[in-house]
C-alpha atoms as a PDB file:
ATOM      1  CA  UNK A   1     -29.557 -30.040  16.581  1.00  0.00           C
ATOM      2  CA  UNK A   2     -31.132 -26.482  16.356  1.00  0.00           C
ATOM      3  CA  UNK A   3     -28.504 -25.251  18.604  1.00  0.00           C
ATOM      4  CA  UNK A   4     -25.825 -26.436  16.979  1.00  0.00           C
ATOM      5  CA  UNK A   5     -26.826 -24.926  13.857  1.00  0.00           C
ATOM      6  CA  UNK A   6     -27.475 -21.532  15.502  1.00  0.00           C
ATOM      7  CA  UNK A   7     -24.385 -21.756  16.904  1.00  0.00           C
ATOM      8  CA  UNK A   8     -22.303 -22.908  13.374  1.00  0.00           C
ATOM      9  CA  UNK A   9     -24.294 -19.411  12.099  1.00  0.00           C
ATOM     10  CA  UNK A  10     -23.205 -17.574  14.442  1.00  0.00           C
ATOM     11  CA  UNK A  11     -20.032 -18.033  13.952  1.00  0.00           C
ATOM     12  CA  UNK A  12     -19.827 -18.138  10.796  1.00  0.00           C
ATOM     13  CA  UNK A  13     -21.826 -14.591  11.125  1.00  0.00           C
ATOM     14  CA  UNK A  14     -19.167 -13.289  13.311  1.00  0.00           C
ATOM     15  CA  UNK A  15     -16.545 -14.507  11.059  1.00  0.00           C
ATOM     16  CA  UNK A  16     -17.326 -12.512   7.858  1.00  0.00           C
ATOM     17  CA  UNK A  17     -18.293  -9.492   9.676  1.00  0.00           C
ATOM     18  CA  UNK A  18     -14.585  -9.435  11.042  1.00  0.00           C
ATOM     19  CA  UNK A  19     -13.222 -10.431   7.900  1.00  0.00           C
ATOM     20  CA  UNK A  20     -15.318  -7.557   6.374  1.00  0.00           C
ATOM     21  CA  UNK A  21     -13.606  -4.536   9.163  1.00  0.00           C
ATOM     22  CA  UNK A  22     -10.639  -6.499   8.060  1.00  0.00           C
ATOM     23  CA  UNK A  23     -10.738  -5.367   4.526  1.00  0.00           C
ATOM     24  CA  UNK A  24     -12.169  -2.259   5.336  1.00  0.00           C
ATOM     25  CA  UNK A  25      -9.908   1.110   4.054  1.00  0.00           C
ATOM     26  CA  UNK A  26     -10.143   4.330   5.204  1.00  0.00           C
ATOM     27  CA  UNK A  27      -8.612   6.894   3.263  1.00  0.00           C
ATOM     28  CA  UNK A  28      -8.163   9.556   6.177  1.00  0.00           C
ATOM     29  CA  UNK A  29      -6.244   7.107   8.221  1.00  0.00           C
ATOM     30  CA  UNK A  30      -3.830   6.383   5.412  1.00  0.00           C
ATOM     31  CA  UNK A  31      -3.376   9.994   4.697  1.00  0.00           C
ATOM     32  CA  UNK A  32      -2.298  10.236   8.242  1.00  0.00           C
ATOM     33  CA  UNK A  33      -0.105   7.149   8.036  1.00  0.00           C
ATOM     34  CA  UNK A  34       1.748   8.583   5.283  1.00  0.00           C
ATOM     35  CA  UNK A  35       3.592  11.094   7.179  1.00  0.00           C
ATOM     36  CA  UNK A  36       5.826   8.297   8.016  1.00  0.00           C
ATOM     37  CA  UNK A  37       6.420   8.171   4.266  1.00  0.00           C
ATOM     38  CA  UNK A  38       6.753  12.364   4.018  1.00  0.00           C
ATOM     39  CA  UNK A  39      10.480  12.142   5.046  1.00  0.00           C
ATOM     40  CA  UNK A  40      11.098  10.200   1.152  1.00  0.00           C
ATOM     41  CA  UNK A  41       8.071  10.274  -0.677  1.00  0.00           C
ATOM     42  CA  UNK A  42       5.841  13.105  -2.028  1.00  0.00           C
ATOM     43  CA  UNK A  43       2.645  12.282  -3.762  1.00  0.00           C
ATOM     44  CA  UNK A  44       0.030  14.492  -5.251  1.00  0.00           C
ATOM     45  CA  UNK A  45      -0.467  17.752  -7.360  1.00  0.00           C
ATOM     46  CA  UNK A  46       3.317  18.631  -7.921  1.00  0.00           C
ATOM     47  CA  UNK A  47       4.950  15.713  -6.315  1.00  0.00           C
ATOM     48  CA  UNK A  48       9.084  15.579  -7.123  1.00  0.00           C
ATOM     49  CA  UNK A  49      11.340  12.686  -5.858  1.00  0.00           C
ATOM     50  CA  UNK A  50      12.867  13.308  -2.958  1.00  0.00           C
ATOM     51  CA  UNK A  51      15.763  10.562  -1.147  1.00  0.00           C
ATOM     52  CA  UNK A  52      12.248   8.195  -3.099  1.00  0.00           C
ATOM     53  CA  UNK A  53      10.606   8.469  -5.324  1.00  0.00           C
ATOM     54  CA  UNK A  54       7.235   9.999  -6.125  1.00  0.00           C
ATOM     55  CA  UNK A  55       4.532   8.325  -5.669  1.00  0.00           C
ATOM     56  CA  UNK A  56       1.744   9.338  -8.178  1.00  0.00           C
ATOM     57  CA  UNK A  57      -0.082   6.547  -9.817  1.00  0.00           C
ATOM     58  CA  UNK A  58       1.818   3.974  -8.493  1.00  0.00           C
ATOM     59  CA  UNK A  59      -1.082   1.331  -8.690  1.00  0.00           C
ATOM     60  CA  UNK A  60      -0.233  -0.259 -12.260  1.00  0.00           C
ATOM     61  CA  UNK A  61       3.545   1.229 -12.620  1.00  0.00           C
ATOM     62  CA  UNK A  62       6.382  -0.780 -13.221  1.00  0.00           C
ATOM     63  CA  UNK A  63       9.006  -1.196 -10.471  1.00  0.00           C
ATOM     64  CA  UNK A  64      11.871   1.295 -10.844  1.00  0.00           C
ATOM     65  CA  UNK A  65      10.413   3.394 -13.284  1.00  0.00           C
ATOM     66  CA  UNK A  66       9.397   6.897 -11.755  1.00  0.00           C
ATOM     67  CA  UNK A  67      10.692   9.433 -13.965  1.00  0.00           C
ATOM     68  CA  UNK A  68      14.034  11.106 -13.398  1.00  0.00           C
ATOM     69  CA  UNK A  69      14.759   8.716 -10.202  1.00  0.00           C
ATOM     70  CA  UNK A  70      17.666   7.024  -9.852  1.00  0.00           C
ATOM     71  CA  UNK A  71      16.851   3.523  -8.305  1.00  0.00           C
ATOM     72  CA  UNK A  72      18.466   0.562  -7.168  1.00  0.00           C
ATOM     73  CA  UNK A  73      19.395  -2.308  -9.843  1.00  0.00           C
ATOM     74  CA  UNK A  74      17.813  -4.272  -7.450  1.00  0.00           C
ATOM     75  CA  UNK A  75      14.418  -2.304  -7.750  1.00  0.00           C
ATOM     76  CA  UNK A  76      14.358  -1.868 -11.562  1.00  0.00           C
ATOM     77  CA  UNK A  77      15.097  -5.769 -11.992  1.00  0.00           C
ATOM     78  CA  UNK A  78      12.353  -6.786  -9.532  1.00  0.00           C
ATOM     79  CA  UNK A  79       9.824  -7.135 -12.317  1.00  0.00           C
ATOM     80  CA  UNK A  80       7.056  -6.024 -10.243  1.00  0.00           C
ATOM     81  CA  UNK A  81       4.404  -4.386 -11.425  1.00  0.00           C
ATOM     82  CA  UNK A  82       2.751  -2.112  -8.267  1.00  0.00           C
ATOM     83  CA  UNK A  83      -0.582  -3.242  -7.218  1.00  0.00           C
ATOM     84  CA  UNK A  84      -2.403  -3.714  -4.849  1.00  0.00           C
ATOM     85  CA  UNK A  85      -1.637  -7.237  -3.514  1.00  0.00           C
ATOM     86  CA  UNK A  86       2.356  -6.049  -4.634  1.00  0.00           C
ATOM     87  CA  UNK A  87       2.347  -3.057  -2.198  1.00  0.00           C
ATOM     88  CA  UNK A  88       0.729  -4.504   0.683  1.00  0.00           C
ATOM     89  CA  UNK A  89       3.504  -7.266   0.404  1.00  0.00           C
ATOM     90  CA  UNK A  90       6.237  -4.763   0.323  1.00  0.00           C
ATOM     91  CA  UNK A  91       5.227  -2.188   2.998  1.00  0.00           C
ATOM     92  CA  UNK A  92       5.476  -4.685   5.516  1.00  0.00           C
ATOM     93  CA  UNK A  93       9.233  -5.824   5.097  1.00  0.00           C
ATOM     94  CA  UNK A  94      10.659  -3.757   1.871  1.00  0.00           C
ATOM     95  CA  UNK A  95      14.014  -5.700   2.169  1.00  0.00           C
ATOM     96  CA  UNK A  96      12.540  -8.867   2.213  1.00  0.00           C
ATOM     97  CA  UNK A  97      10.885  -8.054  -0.900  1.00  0.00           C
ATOM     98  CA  UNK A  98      13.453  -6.181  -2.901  1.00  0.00           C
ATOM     99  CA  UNK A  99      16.459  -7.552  -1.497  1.00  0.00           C
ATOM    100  CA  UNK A 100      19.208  -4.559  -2.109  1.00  0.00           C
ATOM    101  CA  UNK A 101      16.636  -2.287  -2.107  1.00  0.00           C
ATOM    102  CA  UNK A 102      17.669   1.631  -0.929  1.00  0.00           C
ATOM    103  CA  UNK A 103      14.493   1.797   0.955  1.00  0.00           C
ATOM    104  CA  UNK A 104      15.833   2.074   4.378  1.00  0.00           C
ATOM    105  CA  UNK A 105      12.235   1.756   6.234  1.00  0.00           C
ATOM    106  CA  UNK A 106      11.548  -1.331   8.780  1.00  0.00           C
ATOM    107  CA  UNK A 107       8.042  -1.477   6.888  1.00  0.00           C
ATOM    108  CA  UNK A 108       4.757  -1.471   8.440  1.00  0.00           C
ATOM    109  CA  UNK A 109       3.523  -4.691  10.035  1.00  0.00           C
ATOM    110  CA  UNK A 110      -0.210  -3.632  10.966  1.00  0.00           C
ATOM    111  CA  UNK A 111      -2.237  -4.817   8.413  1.00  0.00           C
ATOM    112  CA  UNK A 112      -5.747  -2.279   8.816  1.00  0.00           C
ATOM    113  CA  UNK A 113      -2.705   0.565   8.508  1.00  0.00           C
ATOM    114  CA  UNK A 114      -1.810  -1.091   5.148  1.00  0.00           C
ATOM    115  CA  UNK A 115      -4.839  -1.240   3.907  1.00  0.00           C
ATOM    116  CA  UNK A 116      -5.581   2.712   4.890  1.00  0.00           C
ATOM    117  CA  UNK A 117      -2.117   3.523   2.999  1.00  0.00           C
ATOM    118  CA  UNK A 118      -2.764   1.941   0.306  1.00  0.00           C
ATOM    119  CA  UNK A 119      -6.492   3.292  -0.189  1.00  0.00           C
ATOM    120  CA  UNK A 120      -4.236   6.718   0.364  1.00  0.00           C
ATOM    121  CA  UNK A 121      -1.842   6.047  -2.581  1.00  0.00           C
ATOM    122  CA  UNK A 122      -3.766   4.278  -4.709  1.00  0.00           C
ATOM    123  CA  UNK A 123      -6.618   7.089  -5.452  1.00  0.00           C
ATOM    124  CA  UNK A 124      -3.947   9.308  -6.790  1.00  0.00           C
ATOM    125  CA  UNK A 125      -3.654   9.128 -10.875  1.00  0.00           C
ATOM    126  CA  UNK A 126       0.174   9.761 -12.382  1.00  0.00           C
ATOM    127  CA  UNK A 127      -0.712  13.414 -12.781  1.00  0.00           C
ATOM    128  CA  UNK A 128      -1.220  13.899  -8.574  1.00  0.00           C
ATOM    129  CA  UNK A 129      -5.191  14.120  -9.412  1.00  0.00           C
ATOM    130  CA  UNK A 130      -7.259  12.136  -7.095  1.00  0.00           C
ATOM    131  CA  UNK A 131      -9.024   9.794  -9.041  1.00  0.00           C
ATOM    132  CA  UNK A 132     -13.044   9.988  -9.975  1.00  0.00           C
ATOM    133  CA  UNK A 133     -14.817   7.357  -8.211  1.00  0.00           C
END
């Protein structure tokens, strides 16, 4: 009986401490993984849209919206409202998400990259400040 309740903890140990690295975002890496974005997107101090928009406090901004951007119908109809969850969801198959989207990007599919991308994006405020933690 003790052994099988070891073993139950053990795993269950194991478990959350995976699920934990999981979770885990690391702003570096998504700064890196954003030169994939680079080609489209600028984000920071002085940002401007390129062939995307900008990307400068996306976290709580309305699909479509970026000022001076000329999006899809498809993207300013979506109704979403960028989040976390909403991102993460969109990065990994854009099309699939927005159908008739412009984004022409085969999304990213590795989900500890997602999570460093987004930690990337989502410290930056709508004025390209990083954001006080």
């Amino acid at each position: 009986m003790k052994n099988i309740t070891l073993r139950a903890l053990l795993i269950v140990a194991a478990t959350t401490a995976a699920s934990s690295v999981a979770l885990a975002q690391d702003v570096a890496a998504g700064k890196s993984s954003f030169n994939k974005c680079l080609a489209c997107h600028s984000i920071g101090e002085g940002a401007k849209n390129k062939v995307g928009p900008e990307l400068n406090g996306l976290d709580g901004r309305k699909s479509g919206t970026a000022e001076a951007y000329s999006y899809s119908d498809a993207n300013k109809n979506s109704g979403i409202t960028w989040n976390e969850a909403q991102f993460k969801d969109y990065i990994k198959d854009p099309k699939a998400k927005i159908p008739g989207t412009k984004m022409a990007f085969a999304g990213i599919k590795k989900e500890t990259e997602v999570n460093d991308l987004w930690a990337f994006i989502s410290q930056y405020d709508k004025d390209g400040k990083v954001k006080a933690k």
